[in-house]
C-alpha atoms as a PDB file:
ATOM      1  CA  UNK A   1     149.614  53.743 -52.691  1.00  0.00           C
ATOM      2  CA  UNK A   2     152.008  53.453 -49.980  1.00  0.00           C
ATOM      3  CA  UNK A   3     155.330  51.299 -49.964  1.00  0.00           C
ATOM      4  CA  UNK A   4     154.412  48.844 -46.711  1.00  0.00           C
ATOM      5  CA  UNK A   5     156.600  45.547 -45.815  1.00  0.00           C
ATOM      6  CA  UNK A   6     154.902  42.184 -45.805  1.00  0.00           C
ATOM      7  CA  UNK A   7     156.082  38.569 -46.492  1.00  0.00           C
ATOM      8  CA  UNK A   8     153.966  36.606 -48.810  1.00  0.00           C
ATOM      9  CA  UNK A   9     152.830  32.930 -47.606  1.00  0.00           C
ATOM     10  CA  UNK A  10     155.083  29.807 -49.149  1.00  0.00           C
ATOM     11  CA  UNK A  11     157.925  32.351 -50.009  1.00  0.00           C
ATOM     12  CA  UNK A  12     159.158  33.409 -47.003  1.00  0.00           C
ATOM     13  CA  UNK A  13     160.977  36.019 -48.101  1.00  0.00           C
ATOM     14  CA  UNK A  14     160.155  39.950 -46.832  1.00  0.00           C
ATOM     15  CA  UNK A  15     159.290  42.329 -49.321  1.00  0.00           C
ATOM     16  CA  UNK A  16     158.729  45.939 -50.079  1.00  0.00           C
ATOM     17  CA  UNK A  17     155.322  46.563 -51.841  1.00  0.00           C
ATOM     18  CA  UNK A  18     152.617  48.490 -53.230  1.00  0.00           C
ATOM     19  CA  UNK A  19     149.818  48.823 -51.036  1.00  0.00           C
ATOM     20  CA  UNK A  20     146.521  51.087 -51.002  1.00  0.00           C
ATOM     21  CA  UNK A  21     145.268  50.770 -47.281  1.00  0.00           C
ATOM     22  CA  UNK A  22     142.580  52.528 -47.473  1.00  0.00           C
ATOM     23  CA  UNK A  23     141.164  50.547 -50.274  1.00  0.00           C
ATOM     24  CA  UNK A  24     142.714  47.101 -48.732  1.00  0.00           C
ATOM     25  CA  UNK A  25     144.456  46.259 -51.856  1.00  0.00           C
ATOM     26  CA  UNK A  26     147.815  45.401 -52.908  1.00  0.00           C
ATOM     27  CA  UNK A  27     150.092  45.476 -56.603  1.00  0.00           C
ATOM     28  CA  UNK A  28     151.110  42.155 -56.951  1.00  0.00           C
ATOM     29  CA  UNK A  29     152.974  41.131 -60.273  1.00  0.00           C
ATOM     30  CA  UNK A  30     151.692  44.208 -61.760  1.00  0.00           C
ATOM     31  CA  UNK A  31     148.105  43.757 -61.264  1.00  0.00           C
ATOM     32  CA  UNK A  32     145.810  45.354 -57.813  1.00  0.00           C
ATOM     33  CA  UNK A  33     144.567  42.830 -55.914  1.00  0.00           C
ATOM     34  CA  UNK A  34     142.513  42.625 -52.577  1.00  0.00           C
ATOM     35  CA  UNK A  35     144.310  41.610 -49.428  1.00  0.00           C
ATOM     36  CA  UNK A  36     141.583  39.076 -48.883  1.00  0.00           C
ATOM     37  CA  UNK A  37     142.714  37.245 -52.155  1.00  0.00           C
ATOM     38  CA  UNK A  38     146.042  37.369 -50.885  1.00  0.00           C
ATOM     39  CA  UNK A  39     147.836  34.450 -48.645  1.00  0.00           C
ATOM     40  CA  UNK A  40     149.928  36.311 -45.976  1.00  0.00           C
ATOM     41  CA  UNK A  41     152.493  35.288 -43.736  1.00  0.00           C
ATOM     42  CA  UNK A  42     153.080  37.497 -40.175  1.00  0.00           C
ATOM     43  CA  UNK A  43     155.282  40.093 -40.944  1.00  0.00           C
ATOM     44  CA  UNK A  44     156.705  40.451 -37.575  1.00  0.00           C
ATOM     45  CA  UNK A  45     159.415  37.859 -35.946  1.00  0.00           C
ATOM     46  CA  UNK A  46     160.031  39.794 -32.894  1.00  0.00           C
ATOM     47  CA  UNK A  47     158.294  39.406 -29.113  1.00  0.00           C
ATOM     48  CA  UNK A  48     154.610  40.326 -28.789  1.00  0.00           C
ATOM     49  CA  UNK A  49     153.720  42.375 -26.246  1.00  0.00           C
ATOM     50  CA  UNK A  50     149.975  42.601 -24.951  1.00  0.00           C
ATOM     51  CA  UNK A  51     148.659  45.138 -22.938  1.00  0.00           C
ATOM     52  CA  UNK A  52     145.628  45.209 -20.396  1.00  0.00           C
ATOM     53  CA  UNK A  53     143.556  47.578 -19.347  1.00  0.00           C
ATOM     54  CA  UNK A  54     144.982  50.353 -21.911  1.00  0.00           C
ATOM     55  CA  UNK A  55     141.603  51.497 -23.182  1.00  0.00           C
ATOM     56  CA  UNK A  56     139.489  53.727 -20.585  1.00  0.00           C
ATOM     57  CA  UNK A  57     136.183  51.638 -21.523  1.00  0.00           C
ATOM     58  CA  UNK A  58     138.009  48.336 -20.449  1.00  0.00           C
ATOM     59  CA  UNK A  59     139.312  50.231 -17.154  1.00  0.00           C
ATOM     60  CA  UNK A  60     136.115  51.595 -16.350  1.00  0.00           C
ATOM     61  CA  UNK A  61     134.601  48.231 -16.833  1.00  0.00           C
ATOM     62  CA  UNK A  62     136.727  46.393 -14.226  1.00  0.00           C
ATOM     63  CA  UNK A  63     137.926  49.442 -12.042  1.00  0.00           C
ATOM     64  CA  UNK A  64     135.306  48.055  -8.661  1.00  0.00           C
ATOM     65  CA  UNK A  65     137.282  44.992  -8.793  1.00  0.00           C
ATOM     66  CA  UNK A  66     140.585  46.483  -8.202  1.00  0.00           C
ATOM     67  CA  UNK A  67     140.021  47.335  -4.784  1.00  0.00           C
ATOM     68  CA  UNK A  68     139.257  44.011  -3.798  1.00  0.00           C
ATOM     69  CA  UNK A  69     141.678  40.479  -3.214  1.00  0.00           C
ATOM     70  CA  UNK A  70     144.343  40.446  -4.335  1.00  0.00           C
ATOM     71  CA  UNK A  71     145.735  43.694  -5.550  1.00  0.00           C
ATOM     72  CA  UNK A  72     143.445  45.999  -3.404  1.00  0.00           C
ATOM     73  CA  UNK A  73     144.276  49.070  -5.348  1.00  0.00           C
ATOM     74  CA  UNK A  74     144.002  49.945  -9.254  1.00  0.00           C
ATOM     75  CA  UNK A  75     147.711  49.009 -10.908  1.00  0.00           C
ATOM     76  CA  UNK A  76     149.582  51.454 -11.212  1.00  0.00           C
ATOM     77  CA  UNK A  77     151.870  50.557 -14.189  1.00  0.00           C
ATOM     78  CA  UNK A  78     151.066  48.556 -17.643  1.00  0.00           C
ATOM     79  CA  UNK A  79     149.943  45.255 -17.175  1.00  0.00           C
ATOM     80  CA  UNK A  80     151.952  43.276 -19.890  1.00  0.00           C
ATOM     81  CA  UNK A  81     151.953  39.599 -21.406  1.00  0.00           C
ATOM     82  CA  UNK A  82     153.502  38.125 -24.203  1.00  0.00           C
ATOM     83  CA  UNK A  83     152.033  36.202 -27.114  1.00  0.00           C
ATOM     84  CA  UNK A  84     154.947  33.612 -27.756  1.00  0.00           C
ATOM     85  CA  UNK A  85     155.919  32.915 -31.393  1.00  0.00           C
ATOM     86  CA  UNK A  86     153.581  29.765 -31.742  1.00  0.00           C
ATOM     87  CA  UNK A  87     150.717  32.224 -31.475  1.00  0.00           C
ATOM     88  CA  UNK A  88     151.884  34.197 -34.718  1.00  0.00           C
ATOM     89  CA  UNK A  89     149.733  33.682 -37.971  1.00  0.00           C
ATOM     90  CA  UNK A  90     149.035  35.375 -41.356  1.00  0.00           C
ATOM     91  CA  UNK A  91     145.965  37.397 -43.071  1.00  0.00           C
ATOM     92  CA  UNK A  92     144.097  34.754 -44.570  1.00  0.00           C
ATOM     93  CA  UNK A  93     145.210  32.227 -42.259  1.00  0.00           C
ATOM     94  CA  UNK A  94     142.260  30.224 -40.356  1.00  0.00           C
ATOM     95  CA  UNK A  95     142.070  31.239 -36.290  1.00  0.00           C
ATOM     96  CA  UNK A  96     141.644  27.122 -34.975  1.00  0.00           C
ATOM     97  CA  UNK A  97     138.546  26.847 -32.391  1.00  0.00           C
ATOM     98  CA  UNK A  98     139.690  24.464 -29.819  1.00  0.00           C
ATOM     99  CA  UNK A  99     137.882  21.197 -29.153  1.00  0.00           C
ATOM    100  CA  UNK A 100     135.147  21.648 -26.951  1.00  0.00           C
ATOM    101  CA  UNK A 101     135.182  25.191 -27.152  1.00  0.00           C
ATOM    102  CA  UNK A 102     131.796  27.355 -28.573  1.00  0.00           C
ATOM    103  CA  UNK A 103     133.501  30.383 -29.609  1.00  0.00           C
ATOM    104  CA  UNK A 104     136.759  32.708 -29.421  1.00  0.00           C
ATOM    105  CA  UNK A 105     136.929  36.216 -28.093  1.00  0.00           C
ATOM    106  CA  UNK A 106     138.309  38.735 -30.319  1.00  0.00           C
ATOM    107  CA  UNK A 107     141.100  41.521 -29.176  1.00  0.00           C
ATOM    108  CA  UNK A 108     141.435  43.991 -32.337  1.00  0.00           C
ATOM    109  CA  UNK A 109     144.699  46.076 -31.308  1.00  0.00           C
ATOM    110  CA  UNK A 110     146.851  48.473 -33.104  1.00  0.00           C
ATOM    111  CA  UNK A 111     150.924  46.860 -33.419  1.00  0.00           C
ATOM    112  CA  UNK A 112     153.379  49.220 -32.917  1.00  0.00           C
ATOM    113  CA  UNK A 113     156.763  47.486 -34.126  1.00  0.00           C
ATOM    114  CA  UNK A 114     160.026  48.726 -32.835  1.00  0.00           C
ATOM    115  CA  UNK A 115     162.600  50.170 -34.985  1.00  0.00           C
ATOM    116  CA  UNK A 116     165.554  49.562 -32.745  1.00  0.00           C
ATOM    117  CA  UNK A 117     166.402  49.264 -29.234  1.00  0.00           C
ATOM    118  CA  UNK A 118     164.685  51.011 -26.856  1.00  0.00           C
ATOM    119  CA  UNK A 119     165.778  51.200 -22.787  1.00  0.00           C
ATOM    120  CA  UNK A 120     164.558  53.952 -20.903  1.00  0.00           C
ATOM    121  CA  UNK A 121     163.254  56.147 -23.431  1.00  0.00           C
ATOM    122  CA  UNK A 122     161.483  59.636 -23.045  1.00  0.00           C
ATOM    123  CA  UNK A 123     158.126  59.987 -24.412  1.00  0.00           C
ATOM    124  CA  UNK A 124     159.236  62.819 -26.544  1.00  0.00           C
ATOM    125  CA  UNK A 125     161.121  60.901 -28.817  1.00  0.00           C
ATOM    126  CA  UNK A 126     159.380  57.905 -29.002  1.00  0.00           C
ATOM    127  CA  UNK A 127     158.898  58.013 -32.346  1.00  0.00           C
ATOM    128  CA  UNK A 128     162.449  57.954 -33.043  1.00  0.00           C
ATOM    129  CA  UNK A 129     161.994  53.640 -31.271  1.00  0.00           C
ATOM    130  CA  UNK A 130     159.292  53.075 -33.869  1.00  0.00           C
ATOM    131  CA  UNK A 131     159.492  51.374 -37.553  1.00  0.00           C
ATOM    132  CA  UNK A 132     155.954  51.409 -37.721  1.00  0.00           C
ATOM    133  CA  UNK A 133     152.057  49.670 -37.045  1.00  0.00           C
ATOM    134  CA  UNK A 134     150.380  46.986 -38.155  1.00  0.00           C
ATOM    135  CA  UNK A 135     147.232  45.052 -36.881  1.00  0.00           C
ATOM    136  CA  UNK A 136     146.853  42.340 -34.711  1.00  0.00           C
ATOM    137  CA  UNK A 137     143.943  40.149 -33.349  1.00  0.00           C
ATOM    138  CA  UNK A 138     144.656  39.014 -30.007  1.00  0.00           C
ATOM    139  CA  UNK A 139     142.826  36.008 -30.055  1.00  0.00           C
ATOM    140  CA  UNK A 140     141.372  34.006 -26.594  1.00  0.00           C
ATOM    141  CA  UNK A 141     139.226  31.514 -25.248  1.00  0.00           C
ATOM    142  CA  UNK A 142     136.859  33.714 -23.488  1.00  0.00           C
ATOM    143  CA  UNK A 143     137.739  33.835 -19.288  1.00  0.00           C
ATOM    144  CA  UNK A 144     137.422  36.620 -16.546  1.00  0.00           C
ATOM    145  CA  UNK A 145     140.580  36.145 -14.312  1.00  0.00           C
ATOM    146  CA  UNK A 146     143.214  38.866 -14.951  1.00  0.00           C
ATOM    147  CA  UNK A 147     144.854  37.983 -11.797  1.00  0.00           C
ATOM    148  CA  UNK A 148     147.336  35.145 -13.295  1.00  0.00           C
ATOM    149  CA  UNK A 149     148.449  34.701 -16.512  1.00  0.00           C
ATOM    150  CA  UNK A 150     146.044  33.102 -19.181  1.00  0.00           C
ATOM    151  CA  UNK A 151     148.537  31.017 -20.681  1.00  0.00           C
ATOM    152  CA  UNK A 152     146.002  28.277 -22.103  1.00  0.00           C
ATOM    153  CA  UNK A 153     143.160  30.787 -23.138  1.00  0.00           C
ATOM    154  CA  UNK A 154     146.012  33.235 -25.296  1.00  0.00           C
ATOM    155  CA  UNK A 155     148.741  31.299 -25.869  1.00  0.00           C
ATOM    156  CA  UNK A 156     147.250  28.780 -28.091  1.00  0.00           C
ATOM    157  CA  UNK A 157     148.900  28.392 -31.901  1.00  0.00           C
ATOM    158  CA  UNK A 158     147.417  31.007 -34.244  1.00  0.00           C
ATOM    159  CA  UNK A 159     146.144  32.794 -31.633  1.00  0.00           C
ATOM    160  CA  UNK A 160     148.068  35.952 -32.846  1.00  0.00           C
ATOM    161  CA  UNK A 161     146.854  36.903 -36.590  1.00  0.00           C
ATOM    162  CA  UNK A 162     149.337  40.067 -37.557  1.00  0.00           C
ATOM    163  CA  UNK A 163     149.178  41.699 -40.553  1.00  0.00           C
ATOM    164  CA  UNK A 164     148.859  42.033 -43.637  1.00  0.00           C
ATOM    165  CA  UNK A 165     151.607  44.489 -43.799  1.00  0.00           C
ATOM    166  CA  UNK A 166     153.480  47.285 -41.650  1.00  0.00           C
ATOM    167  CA  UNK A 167     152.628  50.901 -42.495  1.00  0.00           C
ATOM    168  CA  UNK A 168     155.610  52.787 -42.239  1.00  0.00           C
ATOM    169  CA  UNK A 169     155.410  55.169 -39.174  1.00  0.00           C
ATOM    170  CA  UNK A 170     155.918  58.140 -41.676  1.00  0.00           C
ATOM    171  CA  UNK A 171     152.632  57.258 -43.619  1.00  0.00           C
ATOM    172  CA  UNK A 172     150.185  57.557 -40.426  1.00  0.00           C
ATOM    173  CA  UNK A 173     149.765  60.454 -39.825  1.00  0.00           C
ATOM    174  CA  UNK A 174     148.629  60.752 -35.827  1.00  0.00           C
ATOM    175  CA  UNK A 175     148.426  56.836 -34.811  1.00  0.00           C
ATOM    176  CA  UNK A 176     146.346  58.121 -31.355  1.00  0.00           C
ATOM    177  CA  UNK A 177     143.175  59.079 -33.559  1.00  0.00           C
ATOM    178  CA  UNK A 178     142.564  55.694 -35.522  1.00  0.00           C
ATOM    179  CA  UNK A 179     139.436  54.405 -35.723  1.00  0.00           C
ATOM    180  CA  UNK A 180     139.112  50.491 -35.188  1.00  0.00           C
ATOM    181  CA  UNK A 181     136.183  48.539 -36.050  1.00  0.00           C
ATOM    182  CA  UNK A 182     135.618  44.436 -36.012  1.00  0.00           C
ATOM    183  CA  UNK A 183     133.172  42.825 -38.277  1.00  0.00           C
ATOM    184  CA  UNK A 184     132.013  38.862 -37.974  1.00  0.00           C
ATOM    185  CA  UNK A 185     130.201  37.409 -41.204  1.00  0.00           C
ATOM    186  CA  UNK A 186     130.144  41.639 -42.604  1.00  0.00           C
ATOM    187  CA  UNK A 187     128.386  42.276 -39.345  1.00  0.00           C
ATOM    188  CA  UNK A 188     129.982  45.663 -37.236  1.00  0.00           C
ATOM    189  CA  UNK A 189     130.442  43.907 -33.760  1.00  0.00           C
ATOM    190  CA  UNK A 190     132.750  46.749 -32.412  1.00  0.00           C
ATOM    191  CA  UNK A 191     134.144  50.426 -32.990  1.00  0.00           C
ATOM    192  CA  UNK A 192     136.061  52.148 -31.151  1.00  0.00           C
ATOM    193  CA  UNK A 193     139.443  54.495 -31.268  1.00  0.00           C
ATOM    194  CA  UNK A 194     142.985  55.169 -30.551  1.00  0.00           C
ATOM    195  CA  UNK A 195     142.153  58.274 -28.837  1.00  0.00           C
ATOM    196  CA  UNK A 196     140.475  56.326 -26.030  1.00  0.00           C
ATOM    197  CA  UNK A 197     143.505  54.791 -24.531  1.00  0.00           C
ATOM    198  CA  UNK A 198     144.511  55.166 -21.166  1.00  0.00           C
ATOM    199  CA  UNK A 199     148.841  55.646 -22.222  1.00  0.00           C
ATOM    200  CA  UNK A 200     149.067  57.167 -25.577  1.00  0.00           C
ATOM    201  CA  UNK A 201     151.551  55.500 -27.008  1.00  0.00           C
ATOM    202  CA  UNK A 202     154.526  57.733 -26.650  1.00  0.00           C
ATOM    203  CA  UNK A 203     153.409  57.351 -22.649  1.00  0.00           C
ATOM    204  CA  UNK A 204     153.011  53.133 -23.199  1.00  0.00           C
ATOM    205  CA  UNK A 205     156.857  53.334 -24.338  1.00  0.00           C
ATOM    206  CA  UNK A 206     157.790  55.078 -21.979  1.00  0.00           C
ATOM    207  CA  UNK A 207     156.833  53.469 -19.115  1.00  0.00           C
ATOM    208  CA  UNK A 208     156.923  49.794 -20.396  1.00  0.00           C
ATOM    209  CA  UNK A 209     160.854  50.595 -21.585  1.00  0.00           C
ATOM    210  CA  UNK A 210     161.677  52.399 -18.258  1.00  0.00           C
ATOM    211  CA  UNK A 211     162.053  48.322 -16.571  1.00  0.00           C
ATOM    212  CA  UNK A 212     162.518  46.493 -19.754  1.00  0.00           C
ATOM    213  CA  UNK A 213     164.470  46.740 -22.916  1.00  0.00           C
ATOM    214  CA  UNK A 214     162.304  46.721 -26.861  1.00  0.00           C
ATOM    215  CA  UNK A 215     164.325  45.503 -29.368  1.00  0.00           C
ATOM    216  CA  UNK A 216     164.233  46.009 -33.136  1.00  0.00           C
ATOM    217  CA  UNK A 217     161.532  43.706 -34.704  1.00  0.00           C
ATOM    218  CA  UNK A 218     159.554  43.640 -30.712  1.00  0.00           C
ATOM    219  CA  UNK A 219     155.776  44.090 -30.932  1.00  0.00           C
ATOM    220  CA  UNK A 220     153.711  46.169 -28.360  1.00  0.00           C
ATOM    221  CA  UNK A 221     149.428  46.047 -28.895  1.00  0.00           C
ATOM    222  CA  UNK A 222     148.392  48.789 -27.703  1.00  0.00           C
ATOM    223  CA  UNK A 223     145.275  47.378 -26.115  1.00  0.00           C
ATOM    224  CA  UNK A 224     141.842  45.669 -27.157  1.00  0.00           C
ATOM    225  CA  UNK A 225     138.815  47.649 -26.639  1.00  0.00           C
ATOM    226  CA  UNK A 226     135.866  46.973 -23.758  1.00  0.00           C
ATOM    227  CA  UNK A 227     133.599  44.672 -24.962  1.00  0.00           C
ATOM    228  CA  UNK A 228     135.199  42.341 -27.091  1.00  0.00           C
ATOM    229  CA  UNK A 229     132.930  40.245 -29.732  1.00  0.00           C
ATOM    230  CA  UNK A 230     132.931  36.912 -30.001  1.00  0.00           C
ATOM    231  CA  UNK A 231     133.268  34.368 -33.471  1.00  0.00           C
ATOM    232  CA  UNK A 232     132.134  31.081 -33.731  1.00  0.00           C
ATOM    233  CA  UNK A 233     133.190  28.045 -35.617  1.00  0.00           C
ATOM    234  CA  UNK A 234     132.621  29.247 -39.390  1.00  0.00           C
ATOM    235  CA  UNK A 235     132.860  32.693 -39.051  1.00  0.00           C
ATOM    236  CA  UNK A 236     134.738  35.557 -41.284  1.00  0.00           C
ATOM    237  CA  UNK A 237     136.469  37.951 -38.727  1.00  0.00           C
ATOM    238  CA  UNK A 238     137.671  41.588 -40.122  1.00  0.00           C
ATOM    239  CA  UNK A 239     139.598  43.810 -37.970  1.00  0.00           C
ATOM    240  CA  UNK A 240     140.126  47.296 -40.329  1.00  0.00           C
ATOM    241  CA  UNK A 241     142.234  50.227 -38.347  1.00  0.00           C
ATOM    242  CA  UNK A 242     142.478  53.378 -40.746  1.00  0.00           C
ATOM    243  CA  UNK A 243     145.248  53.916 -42.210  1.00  0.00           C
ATOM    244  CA  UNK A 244     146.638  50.660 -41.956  1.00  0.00           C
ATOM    245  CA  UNK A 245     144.402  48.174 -43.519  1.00  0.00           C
ATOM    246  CA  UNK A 246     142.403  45.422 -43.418  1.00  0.00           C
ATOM    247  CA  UNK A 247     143.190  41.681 -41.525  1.00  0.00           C
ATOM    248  CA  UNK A 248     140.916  38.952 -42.215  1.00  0.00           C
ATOM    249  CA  UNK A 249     140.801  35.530 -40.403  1.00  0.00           C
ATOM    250  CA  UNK A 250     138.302  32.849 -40.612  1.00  0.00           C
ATOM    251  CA  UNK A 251     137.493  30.477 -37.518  1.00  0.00           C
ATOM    252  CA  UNK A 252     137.711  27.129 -37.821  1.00  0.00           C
ATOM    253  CA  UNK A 253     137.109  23.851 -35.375  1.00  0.00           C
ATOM    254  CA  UNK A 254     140.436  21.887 -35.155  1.00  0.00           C
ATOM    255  CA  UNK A 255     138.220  18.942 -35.886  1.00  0.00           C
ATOM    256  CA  UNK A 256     137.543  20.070 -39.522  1.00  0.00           C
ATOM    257  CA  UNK A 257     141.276  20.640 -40.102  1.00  0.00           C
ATOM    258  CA  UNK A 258     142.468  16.953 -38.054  1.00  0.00           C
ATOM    259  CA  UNK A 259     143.946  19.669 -35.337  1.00  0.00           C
ATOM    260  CA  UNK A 260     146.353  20.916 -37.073  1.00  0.00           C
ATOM    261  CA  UNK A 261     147.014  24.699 -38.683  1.00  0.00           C
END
């Protein structure tokens, strides 16, 4: 069991707890308990910063497009955007499917979350910026322009599940060897690993903090893998990352739930 800090859903309070990630449970007034019986709240506040581009497979993917209009070259720094607060949601908590939309793309990424500020830090000590990682699904309505910012496909409410917990940096033991895998309805859609990013993540920190500032309680994902799946209205979507757990989401149409979260 490892001590991990979540917030629990209708107490909104942050707590220190028991957790087994491995086995995706959790000791909760003095019984175990899976994470999927579990209502969650986010337990991040801070900014959320997404990443494009960070895994090779992605880069390979789209690397005969960066030559042409506009850019004409292959970028040469992270590619960031921000998921603003609206977008943050619990384990547990349903993923809305927009109104006329068929189905949601699905961005499993590893969360670092900042310890305390970071400007201009070394990738060397990187680990000294770092509380520790959670799990986030970067939710968006599928689209193929990464030339301007998809504000209306990833910036809809709930389109950030976090969670259920943050592992403490000191219980992972190498965070670039962690082996992702998404699973709709039980299915295995996707698998991939840390190992293939582009900027490990002492590298990501150091280059995203070298023109702006990380503060305590900030969010950086580290990147979704190539070949995101897709879930559709109904469907049970599991993102596990070893080491640090499980986060389960169900889609739903906003019509079922009168539009509302």
């Amino acid at each position: 069991m490892n001590l991990v800090k979540a917030s629990l859903h209708g107490l909104g309070v942050w707590n220190e707890i028991q957790a087994n990630p491995a086995e995706a449970t959790v000791e909760l007034y003095g019984r175990k308990q899976p994470v999927s019986d579990v209502s969650w709240n986010p337990p991040v506040k801070g900014t959320v910063y997404g990443v494009l581009l960070n895994y090779q497979g992605k880069y390979d993917e789209l690397k005969e497009q960066f030559n042409e209009a506009p850019y004409k070259q292959p970028p040469k720094a992270p590619i960031l955007y921000i998921k603003p607060a609206n977008t943050l949601s619990g384990c547990n908590q349903p993923i809305l499917l927009p109104k006329g939309e068929e189905e949601l793309e699905i961005g499993a990424a590893l969360a670092v979350v900042i310890g305390k500020t970071a400007t201009r830090i070394k990738a060397e000590n990187a680990n000294e910026y770092i509380e520790g990682y959670t799990i986030a699904n970067d939710v968006s309505i599928p689209h193929e322009s990464y030339y301007r910012p998809a504000i209306k496909q990833k910036a809809r409410d709930g389109f950030c599940p976090v969670g259920p917990w943050i592992v403490s940096k000191n219980d992972v033991t190498d965070p670039g060897q962690l082996e992702t895998r998404v699973y709709i309805n039980g299915e295995l859609m996707q698998e991939n690993n840390t190992k293939n990013l582009i900027r490990s993540i002492p590298n990501l920190l150091e280059d995203v903090t070298e023109f702006m500032t990380l503060r305590k309680g900030d969010v950086l994902l580290v990147g979704v893998p190539e070949q995101p799946p897709h879930a559709k209205d109904g469907d049970e979507v599991r993102i596990e990352i070893d080491g640090i757990g499980v986060l389960v989401n169900r889609v739903i149409s906003e019509e079922k739930l009168g539009g509302h979260a």
